[in-house]
PDB file of N, CA and C in Angstrom:
ATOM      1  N   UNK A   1       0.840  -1.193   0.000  1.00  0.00           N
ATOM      2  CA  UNK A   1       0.000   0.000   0.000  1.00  0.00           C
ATOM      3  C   UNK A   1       0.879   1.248   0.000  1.00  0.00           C
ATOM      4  N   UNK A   2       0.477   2.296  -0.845  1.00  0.00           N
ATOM      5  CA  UNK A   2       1.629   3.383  -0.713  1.00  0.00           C
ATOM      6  C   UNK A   2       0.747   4.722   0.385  1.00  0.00           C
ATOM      7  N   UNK A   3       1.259   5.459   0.731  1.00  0.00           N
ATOM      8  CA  UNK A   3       1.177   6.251   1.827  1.00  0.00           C
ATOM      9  C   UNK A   3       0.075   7.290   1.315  1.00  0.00           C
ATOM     10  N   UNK A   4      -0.006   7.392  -0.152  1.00  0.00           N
ATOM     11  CA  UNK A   4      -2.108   8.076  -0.249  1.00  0.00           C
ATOM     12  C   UNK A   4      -3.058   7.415  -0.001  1.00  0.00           C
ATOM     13  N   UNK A   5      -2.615   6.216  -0.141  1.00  0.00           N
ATOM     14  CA  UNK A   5      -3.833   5.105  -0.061  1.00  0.00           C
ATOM     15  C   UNK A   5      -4.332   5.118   1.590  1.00  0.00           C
ATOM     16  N   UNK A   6      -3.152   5.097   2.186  1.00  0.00           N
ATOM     17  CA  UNK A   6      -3.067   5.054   3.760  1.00  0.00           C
ATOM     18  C   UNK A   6      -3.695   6.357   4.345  1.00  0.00           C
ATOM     19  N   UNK A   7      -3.410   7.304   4.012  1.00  0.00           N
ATOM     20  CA  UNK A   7      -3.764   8.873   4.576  1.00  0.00           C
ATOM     21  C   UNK A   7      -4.935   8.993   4.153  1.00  0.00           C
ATOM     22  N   UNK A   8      -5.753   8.300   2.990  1.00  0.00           N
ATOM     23  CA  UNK A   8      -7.208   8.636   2.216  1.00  0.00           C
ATOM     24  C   UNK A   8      -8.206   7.417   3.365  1.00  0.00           C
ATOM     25  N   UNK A   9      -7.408   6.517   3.840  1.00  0.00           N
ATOM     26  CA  UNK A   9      -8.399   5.228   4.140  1.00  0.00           C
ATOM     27  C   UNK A   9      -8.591   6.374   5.895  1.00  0.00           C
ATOM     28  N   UNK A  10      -7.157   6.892   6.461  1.00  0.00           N
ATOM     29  CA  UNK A  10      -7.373   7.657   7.574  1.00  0.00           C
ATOM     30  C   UNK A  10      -8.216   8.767   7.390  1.00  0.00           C
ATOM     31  N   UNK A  11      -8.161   9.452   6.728  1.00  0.00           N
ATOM     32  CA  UNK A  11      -9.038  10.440   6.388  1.00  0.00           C
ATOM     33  C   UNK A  11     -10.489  10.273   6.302  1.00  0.00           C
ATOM     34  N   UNK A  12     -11.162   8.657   5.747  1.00  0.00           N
ATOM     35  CA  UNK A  12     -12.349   8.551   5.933  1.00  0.00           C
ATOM     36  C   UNK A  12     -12.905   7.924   7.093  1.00  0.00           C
ATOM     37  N   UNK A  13     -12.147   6.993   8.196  1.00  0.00           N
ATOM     38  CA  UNK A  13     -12.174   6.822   8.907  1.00  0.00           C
ATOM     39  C   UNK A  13     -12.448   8.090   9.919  1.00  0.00           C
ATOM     40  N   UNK A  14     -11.959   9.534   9.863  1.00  0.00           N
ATOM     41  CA  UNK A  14     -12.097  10.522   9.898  1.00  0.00           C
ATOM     42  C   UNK A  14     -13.416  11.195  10.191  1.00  0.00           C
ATOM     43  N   UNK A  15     -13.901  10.651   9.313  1.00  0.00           N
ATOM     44  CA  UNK A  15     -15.587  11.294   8.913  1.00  0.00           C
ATOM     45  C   UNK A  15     -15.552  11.900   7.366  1.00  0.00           C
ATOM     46  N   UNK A  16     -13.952  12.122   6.716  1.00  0.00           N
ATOM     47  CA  UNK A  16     -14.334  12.746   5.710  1.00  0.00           C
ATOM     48  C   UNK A  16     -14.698  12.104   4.114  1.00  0.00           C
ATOM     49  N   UNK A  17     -15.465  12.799   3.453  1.00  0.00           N
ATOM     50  CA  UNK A  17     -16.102  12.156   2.467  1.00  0.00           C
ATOM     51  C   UNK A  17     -14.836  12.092   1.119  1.00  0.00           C
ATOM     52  N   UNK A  18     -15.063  11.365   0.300  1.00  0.00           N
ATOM     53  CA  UNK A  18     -14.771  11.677  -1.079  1.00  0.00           C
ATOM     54  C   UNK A  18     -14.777  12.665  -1.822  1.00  0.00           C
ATOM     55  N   UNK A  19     -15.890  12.956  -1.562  1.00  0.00           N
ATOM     56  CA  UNK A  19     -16.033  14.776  -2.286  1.00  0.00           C
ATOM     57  C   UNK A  19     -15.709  15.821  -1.415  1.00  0.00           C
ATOM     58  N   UNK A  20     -15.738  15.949  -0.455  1.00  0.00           N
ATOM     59  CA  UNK A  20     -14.850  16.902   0.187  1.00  0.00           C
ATOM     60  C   UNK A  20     -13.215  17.022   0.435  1.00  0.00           C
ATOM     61  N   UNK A  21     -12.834  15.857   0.200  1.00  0.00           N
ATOM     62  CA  UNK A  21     -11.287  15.445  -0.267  1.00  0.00           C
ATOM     63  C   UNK A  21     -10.931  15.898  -1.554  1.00  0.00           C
ATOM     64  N   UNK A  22     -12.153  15.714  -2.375  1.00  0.00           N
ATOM     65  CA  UNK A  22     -11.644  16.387  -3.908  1.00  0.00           C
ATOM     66  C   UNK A  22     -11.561  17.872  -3.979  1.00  0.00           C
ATOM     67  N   UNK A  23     -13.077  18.014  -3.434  1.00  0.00           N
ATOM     68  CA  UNK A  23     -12.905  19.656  -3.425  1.00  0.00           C
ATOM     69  C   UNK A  23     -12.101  20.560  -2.569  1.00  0.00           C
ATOM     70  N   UNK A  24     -11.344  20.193  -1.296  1.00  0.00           N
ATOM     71  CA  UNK A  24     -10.379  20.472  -1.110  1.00  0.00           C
ATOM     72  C   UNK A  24      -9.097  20.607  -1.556  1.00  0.00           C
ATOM     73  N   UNK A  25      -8.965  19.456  -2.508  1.00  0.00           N
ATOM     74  CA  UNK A  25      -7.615  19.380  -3.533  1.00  0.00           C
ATOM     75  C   UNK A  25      -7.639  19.582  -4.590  1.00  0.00           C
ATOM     76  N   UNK A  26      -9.435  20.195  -5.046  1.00  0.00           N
ATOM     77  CA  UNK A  26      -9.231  20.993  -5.874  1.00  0.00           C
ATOM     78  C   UNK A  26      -8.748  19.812  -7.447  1.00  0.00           C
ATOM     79  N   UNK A  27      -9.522  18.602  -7.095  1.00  0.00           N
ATOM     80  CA  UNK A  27      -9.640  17.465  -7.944  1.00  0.00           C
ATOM     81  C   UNK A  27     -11.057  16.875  -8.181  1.00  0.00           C
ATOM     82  N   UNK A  28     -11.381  15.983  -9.124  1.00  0.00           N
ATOM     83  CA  UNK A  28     -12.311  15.109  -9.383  1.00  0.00           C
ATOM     84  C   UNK A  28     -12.556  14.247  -8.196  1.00  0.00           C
ATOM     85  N   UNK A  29     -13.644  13.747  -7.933  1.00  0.00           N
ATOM     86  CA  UNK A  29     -14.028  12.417  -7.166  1.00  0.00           C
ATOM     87  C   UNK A  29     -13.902  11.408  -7.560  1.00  0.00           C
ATOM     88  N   UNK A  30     -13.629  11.521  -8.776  1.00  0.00           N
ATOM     89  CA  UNK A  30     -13.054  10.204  -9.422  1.00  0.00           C
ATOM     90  C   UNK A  30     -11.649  10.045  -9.046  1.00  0.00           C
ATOM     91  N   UNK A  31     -10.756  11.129  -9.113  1.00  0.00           N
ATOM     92  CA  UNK A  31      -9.576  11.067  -9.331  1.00  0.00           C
ATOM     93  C   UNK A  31      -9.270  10.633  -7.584  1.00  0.00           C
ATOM     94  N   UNK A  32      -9.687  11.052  -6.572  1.00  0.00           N
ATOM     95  CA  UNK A  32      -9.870  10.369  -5.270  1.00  0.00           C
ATOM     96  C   UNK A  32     -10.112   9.161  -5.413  1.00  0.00           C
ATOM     97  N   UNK A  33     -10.873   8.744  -5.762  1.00  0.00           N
ATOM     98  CA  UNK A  33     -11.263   7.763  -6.074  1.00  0.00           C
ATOM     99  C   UNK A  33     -10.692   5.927  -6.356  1.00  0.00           C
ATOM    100  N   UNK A  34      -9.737   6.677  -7.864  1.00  0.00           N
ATOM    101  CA  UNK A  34      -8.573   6.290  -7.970  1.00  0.00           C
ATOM    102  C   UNK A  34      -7.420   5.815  -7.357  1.00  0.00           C
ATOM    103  N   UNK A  35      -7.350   7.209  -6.631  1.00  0.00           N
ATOM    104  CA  UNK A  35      -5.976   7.060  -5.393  1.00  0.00           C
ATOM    105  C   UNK A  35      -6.398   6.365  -4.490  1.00  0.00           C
ATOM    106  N   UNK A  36      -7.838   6.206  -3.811  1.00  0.00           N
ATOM    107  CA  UNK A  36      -7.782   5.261  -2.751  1.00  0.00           C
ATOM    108  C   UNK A  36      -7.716   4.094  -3.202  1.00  0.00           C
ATOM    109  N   UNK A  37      -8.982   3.855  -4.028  1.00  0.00           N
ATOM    110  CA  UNK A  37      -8.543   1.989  -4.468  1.00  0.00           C
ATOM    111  C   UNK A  37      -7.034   1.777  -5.484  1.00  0.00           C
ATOM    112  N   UNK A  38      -6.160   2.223  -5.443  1.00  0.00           N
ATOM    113  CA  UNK A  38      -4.827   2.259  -5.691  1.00  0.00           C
ATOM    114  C   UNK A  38      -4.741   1.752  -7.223  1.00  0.00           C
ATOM    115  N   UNK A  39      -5.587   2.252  -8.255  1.00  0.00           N
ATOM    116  CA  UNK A  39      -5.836   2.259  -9.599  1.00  0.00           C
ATOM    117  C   UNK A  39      -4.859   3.113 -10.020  1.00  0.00           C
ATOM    118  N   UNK A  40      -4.608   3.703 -10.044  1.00  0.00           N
ATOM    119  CA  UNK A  40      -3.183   5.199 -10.711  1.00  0.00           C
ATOM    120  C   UNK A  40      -2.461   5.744  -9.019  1.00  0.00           C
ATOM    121  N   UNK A  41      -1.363   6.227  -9.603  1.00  0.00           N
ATOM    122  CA  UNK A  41      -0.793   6.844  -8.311  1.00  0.00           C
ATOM    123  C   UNK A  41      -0.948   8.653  -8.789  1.00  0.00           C
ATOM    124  N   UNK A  42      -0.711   9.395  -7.804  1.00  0.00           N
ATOM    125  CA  UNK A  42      -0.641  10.732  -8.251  1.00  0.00           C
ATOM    126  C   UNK A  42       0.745  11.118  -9.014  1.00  0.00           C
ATOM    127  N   UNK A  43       0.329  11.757 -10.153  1.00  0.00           N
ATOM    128  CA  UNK A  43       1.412  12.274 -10.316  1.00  0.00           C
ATOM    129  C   UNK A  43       2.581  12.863  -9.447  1.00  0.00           C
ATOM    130  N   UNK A  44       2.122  13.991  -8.855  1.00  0.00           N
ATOM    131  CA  UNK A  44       2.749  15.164  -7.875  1.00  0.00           C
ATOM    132  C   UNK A  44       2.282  14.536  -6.571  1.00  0.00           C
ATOM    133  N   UNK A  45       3.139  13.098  -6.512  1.00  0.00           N
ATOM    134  CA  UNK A  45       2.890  12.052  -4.954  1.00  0.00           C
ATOM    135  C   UNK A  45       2.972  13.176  -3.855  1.00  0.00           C
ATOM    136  N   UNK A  46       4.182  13.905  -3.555  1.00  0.00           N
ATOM    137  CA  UNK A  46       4.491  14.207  -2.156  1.00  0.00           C
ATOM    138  C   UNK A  46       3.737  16.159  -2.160  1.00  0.00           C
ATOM    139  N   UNK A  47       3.184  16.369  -2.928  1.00  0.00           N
ATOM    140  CA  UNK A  47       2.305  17.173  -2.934  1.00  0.00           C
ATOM    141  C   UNK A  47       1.166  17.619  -1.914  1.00  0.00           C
ATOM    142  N   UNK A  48       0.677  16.461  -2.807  1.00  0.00           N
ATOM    143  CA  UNK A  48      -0.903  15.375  -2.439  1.00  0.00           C
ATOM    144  C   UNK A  48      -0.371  14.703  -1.234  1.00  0.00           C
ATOM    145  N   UNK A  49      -0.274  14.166  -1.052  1.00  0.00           N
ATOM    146  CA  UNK A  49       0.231  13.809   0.570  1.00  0.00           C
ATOM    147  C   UNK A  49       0.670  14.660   1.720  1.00  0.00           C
ATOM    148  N   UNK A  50       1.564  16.030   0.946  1.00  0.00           N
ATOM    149  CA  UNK A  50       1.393  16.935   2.127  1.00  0.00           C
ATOM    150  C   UNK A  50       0.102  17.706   2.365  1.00  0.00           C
ATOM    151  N   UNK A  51      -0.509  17.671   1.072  1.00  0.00           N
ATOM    152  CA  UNK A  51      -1.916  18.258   1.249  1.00  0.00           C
ATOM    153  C   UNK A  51      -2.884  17.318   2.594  1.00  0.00           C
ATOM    154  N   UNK A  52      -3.088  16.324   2.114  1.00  0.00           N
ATOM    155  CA  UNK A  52      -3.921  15.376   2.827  1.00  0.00           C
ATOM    156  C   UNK A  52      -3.372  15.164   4.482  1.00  0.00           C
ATOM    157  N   UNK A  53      -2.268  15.265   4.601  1.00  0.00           N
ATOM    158  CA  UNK A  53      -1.808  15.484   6.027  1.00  0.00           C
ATOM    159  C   UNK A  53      -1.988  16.708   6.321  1.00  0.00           C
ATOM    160  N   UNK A  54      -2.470  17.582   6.027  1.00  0.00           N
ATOM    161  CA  UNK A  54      -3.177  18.834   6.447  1.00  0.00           C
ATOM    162  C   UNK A  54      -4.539  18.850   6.855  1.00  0.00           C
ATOM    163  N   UNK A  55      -5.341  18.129   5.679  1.00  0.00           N
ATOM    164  CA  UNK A  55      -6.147  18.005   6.030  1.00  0.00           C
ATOM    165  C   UNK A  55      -6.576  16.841   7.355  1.00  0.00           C
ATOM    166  N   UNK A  56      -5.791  16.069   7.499  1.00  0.00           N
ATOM    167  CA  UNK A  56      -5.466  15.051   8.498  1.00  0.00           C
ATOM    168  C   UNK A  56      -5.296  15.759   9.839  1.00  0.00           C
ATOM    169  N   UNK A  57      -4.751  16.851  10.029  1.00  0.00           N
ATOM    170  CA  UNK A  57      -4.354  17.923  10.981  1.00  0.00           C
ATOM    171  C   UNK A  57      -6.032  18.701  11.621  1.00  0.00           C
ATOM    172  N   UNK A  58      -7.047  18.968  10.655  1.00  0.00           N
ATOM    173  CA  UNK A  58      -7.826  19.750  10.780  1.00  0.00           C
ATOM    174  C   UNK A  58      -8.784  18.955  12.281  1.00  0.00           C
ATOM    175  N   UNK A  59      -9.269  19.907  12.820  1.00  0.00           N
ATOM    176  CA  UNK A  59     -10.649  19.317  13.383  1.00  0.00           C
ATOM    177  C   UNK A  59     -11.252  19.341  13.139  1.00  0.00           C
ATOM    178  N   UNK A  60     -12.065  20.135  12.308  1.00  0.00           N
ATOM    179  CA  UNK A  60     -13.537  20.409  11.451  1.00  0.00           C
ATOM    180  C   UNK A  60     -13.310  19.509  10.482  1.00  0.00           C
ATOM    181  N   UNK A  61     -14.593  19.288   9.805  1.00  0.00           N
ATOM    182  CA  UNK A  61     -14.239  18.384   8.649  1.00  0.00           C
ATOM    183  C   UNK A  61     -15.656  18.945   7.980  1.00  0.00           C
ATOM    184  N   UNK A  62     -15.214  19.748   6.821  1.00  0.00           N
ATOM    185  CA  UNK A  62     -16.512  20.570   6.070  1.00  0.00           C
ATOM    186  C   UNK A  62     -17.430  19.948   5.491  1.00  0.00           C
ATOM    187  N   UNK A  63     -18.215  20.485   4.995  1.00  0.00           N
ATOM    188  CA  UNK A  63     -19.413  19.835   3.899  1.00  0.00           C
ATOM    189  C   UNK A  63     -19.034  19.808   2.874  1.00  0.00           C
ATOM    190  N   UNK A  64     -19.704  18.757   1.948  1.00  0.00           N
ATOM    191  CA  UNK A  64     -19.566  19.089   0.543  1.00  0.00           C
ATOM    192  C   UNK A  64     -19.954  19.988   0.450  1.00  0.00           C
ATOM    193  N   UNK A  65     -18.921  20.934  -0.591  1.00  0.00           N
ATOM    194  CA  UNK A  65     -19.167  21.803  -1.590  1.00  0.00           C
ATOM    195  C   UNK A  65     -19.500  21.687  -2.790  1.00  0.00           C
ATOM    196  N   UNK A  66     -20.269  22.439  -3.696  1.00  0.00           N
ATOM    197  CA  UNK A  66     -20.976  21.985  -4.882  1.00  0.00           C
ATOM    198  C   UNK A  66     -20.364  23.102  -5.652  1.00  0.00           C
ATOM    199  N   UNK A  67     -19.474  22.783  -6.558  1.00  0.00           N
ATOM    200  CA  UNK A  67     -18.436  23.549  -7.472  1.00  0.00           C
ATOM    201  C   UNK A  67     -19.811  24.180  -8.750  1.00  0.00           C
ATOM    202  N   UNK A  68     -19.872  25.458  -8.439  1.00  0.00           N
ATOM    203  CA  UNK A  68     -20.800  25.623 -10.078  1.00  0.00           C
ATOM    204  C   UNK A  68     -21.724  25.914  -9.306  1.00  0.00           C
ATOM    205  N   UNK A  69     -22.281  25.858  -8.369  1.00  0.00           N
ATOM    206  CA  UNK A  69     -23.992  26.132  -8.029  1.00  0.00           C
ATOM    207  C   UNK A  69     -23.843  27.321  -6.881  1.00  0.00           C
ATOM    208  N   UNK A  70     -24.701  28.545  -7.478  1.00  0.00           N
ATOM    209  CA  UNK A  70     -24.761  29.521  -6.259  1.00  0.00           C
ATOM    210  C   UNK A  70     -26.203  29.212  -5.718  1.00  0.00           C
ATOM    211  N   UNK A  71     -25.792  29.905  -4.436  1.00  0.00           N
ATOM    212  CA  UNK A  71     -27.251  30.352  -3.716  1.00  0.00           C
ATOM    213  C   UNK A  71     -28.003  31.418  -4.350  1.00  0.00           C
ATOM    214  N   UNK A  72     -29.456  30.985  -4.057  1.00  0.00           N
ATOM    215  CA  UNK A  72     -30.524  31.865  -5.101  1.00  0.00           C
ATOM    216  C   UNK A  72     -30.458  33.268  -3.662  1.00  0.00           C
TER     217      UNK A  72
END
């Protein structure tokens, strides 16, 4: 197992979702997706991993955000 796979499985253990992992990194849910069930690795590995240990750091853990949709 390489160390996104590990920080994504902690992260949901966490409480946090898939889509709030993406939209934090500012990626697809697919592309999460990916990285957890260990289908592709990230390009920019130690990036993404320092990202996700940030988010690993947080106490809050946000809502999905919905990229594209405002409030009326």
């Amino acid at each position: 197992m390489n160390e996104i796979h590990d920080t994504l499985l902690a992260l949901k253990e966490k409480g946090w979702t898939m889509a709030a992992i993406a939209d934090e990194l500012g990626v697809s849910n697919m592309t999460v997706f990916t990285w957890r069930n260990e289908t592709r690795n990230a390009e920019n590995g130690r990036s993404v991993l320092f990202k996700l240990d940030s988010l690993l750091a947080r106490k809050r853990i946000p809502k999905h955000k919905r990229r594209g949709l405002r409030a009326p």
